[in-house]
N, C-alpha and C. Protein backbone atom coordinates (compact mmCIF):
# COMPACT_ATOMS: atom_id res chain seq x y z
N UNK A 1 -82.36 -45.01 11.54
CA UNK A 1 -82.84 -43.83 10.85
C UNK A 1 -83.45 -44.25 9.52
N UNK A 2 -84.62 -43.58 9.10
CA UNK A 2 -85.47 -43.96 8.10
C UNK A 2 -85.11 -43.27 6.98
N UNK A 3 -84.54 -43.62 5.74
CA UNK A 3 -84.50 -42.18 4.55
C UNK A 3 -85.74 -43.05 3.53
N UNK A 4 -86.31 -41.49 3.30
CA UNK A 4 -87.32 -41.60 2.69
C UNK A 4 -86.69 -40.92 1.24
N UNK A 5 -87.40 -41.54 0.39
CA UNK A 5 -87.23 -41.56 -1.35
C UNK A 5 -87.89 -40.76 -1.95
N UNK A 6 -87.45 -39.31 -2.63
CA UNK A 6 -88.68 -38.92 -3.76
C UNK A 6 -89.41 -40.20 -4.86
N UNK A 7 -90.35 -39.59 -5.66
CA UNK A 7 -90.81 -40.52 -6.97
C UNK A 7 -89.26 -40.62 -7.70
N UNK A 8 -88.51 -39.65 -7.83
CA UNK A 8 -87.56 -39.79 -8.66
C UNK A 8 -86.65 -40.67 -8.56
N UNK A 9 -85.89 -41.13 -7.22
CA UNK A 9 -85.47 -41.45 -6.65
C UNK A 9 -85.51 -43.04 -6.30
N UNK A 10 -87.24 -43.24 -6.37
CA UNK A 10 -87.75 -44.85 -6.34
C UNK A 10 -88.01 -45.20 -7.83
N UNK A 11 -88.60 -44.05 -8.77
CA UNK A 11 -87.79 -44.84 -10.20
C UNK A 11 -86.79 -45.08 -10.70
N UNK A 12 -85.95 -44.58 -10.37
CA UNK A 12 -84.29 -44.53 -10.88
C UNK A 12 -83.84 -45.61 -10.45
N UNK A 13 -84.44 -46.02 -8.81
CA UNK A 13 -84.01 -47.43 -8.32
C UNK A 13 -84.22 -48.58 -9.25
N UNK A 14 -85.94 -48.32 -9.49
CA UNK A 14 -86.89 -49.61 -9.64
C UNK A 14 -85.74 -49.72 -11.43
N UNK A 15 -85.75 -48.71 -12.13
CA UNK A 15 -85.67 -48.82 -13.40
C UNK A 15 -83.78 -49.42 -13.36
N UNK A 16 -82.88 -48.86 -12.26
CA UNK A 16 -81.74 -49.79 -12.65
C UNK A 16 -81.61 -51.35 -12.28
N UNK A 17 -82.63 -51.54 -11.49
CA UNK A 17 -82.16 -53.15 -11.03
C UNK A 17 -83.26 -53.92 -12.00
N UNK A 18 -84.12 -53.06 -12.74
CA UNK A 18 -85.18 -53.87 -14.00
C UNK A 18 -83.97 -53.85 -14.79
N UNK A 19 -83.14 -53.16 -15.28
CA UNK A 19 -82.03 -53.42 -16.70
C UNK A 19 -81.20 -54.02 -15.86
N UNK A 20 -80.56 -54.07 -14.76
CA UNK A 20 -80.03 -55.09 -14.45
C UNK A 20 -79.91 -56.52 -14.79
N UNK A 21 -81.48 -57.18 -13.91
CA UNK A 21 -82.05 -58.40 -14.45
C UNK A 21 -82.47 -58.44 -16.11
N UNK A 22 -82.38 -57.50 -16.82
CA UNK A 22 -83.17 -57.67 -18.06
C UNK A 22 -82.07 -57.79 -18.90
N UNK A 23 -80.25 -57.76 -18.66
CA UNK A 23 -79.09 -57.48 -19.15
C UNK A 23 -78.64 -59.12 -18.84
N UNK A 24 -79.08 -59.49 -17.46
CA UNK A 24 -78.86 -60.58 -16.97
C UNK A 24 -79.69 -61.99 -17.53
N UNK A 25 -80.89 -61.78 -17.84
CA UNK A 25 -81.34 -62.66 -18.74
C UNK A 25 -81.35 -62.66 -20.06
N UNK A 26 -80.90 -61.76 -20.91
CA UNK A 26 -80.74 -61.95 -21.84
C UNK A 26 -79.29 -62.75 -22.33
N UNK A 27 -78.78 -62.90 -21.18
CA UNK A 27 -77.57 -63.71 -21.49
C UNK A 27 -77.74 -65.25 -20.95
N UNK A 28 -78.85 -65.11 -20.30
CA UNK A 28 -79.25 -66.49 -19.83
C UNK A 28 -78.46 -66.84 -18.72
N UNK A 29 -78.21 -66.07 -17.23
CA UNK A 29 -77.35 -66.05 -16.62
C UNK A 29 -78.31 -65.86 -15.39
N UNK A 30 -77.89 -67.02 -14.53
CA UNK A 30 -78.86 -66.79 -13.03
C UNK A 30 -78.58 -66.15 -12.34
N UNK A 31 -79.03 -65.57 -11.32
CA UNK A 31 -78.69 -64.65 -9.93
C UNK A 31 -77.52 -64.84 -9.87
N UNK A 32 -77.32 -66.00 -9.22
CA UNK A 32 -76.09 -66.89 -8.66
C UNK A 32 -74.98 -66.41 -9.96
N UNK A 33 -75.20 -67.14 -11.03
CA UNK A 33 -73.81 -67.35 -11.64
C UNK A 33 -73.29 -65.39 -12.21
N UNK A 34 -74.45 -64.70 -12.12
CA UNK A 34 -74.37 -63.30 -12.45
C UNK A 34 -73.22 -62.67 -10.94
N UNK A 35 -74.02 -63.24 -10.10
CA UNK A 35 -73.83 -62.58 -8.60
C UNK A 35 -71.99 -62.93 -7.78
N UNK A 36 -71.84 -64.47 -8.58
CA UNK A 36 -70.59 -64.71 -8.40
C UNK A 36 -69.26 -64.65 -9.32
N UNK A 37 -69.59 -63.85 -10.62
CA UNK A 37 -69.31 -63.00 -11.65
C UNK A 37 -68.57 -61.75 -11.02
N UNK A 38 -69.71 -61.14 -10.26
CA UNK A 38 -69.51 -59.37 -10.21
C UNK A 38 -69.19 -59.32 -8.47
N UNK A 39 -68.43 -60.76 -7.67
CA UNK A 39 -68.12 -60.69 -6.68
C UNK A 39 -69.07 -60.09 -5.48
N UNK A 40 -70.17 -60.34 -5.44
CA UNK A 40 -70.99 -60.01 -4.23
C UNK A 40 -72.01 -61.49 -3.84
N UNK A 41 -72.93 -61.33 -2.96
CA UNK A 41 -73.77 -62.23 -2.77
C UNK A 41 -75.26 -62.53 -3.52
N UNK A 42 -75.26 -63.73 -3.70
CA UNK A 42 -76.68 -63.78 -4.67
C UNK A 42 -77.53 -63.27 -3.65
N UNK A 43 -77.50 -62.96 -2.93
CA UNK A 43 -78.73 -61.96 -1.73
C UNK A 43 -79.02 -60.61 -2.28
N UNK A 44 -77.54 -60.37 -1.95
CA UNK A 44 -77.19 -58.97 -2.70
C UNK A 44 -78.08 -58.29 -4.50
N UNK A 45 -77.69 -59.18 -4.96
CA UNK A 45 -78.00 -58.47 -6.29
C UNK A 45 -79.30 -59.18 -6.27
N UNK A 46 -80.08 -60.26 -5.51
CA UNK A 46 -81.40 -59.96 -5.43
C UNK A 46 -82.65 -58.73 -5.28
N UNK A 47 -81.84 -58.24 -4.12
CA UNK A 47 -82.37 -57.46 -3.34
C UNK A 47 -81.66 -55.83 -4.67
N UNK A 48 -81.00 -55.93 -5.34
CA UNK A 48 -80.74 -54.56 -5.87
C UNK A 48 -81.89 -54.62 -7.36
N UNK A 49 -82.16 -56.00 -7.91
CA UNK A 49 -83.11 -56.22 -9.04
C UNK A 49 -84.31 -56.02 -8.33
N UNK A 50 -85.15 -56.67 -7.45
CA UNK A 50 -86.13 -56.44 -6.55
C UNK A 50 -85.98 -54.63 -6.22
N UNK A 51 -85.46 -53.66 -6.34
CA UNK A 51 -85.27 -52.77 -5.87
C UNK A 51 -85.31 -51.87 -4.34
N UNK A 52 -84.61 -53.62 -3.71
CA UNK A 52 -85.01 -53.27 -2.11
C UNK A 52 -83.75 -52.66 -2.12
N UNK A 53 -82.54 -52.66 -2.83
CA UNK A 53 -81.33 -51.97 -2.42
C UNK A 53 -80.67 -51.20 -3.94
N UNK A 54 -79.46 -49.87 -3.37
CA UNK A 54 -79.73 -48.82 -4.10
C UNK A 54 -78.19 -49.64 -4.47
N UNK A 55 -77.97 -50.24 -5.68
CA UNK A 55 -76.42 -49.99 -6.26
C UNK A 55 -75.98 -49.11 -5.98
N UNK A 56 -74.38 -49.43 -5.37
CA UNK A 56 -73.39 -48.47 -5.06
C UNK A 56 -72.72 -47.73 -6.62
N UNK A 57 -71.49 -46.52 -6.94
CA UNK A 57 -71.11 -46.87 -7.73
C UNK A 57 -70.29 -48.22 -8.11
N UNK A 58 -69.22 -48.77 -7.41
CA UNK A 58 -68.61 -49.87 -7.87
C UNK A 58 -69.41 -50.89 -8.49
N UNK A 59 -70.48 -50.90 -7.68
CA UNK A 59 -71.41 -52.51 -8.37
C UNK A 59 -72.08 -51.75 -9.70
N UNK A 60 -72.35 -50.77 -9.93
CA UNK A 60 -72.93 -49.97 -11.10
C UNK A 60 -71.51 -50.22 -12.29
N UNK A 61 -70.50 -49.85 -12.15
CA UNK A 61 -68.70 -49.85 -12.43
C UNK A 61 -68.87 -51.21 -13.20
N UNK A 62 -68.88 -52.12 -12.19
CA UNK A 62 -69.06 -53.63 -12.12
C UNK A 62 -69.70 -54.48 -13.14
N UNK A 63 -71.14 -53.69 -13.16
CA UNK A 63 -72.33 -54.59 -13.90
C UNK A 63 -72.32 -54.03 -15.24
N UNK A 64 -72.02 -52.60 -15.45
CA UNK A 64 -71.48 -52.34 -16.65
C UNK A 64 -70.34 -52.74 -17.58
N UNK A 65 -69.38 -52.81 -17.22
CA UNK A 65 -67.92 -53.68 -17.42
C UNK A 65 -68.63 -54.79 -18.14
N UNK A 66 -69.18 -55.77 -17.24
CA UNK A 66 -69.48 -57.05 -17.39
C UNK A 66 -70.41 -56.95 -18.67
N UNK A 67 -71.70 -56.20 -18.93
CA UNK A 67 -72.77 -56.42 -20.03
C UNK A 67 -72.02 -55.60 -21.08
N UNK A 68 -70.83 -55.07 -20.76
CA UNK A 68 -69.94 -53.39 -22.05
C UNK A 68 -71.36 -52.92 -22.34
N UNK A 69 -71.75 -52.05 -21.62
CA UNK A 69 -73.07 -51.33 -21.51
C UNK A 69 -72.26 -50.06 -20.87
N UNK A 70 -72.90 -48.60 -20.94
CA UNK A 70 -72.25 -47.61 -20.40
C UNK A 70 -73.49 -47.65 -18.95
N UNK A 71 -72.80 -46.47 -18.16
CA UNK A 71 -73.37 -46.50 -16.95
C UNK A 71 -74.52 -45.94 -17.26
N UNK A 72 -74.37 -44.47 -17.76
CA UNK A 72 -76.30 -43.47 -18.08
C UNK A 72 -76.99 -44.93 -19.26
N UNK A 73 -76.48 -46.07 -19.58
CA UNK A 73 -77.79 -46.76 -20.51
C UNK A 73 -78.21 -47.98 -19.06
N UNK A 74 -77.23 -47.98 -18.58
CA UNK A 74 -77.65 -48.92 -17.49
C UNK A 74 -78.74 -48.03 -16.60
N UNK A 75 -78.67 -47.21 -16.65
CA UNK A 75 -79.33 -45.99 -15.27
C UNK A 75 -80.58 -45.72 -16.06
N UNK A 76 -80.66 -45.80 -17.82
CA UNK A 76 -81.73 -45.37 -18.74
C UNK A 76 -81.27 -43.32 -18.68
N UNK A 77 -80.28 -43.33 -18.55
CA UNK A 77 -80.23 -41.53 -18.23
C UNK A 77 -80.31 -40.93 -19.51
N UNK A 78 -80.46 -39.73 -20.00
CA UNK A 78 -80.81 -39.29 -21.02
C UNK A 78 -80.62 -38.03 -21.37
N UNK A 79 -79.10 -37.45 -20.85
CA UNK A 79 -78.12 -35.90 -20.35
C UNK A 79 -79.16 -34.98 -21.56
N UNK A 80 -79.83 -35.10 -22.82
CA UNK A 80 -80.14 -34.72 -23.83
C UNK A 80 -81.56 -34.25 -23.63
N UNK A 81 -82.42 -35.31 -23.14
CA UNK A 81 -83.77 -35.51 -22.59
C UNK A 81 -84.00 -34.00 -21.63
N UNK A 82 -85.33 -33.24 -21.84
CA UNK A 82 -84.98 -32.12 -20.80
C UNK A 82 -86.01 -33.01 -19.34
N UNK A 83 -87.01 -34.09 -19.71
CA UNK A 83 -87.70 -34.08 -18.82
C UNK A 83 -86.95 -34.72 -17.87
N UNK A 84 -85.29 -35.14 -18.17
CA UNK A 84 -84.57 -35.89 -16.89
C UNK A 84 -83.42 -34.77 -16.18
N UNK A 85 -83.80 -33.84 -16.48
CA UNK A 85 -82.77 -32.78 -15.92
C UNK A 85 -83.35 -32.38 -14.95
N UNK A 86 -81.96 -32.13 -13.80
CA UNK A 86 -82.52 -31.84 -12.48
C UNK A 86 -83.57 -30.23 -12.62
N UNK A 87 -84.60 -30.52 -11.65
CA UNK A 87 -85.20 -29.47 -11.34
C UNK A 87 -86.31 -28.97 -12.53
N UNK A 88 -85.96 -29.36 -13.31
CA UNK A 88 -87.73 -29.18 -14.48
C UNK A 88 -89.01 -29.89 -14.20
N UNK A 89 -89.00 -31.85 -13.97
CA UNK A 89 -89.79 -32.13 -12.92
C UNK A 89 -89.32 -33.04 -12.40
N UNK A 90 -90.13 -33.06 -11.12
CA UNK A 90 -89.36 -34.53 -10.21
C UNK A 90 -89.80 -35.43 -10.94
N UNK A 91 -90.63 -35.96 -11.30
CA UNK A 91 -91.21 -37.20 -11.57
C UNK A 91 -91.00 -37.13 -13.01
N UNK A 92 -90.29 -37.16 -13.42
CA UNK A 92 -89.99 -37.50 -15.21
C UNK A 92 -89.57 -38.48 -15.87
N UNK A 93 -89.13 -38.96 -14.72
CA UNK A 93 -89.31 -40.61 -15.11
C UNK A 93 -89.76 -41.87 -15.33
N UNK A 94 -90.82 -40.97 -14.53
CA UNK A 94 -92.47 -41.85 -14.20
C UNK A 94 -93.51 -41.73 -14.38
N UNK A 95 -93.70 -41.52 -15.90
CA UNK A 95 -95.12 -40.68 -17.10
C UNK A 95 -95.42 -42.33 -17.19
């Protein structure tokens, strides 16, 4: 079965696994030594920076813990922001 993604939905992806890797190099920390850190496979958190795969919560739980980053700065969320509130627009994340 195929699930298909709003815009909202494929930025929210693209934009958590970019702060992912961008949390991850700033510590100077490879796939690997990041990936065997936060107990999954360096495949794994390839494919979630690449934004071929959607972080679960735990690995979200996980990668936050690890950078002491909160989850909405890891996600870029913005509860305050009106253009990220559900239903004003889909695409508000992607001006």
């Amino acid at each position: 079965m195929k699930v298909y993604l709003t815009n909202r939905q494929r930025c929210r992806r693209g934009m958590i696994g970019g702060r992912i890797r961008k949390q991850r190099v700033a510590v100077e920390l490879s796939v690997a030594g990041l990936a065997a850190r936060l107990g999954m496979t360096e495949s794994t958190l390839r494919r979630i920076e690449n934004t071929e795969l959607v972080p679960d919560i735990a690995v979200l739980i996980a990668v936050s813990d690890f950078f002491e980053i909160s989850i909405d700065d890891l996600c870029m969320y913005d509860a305050f922001d009106p253009r990220q509130r559900e239903g004003l627009n889909p695409d508000a994340c992607c001006f």
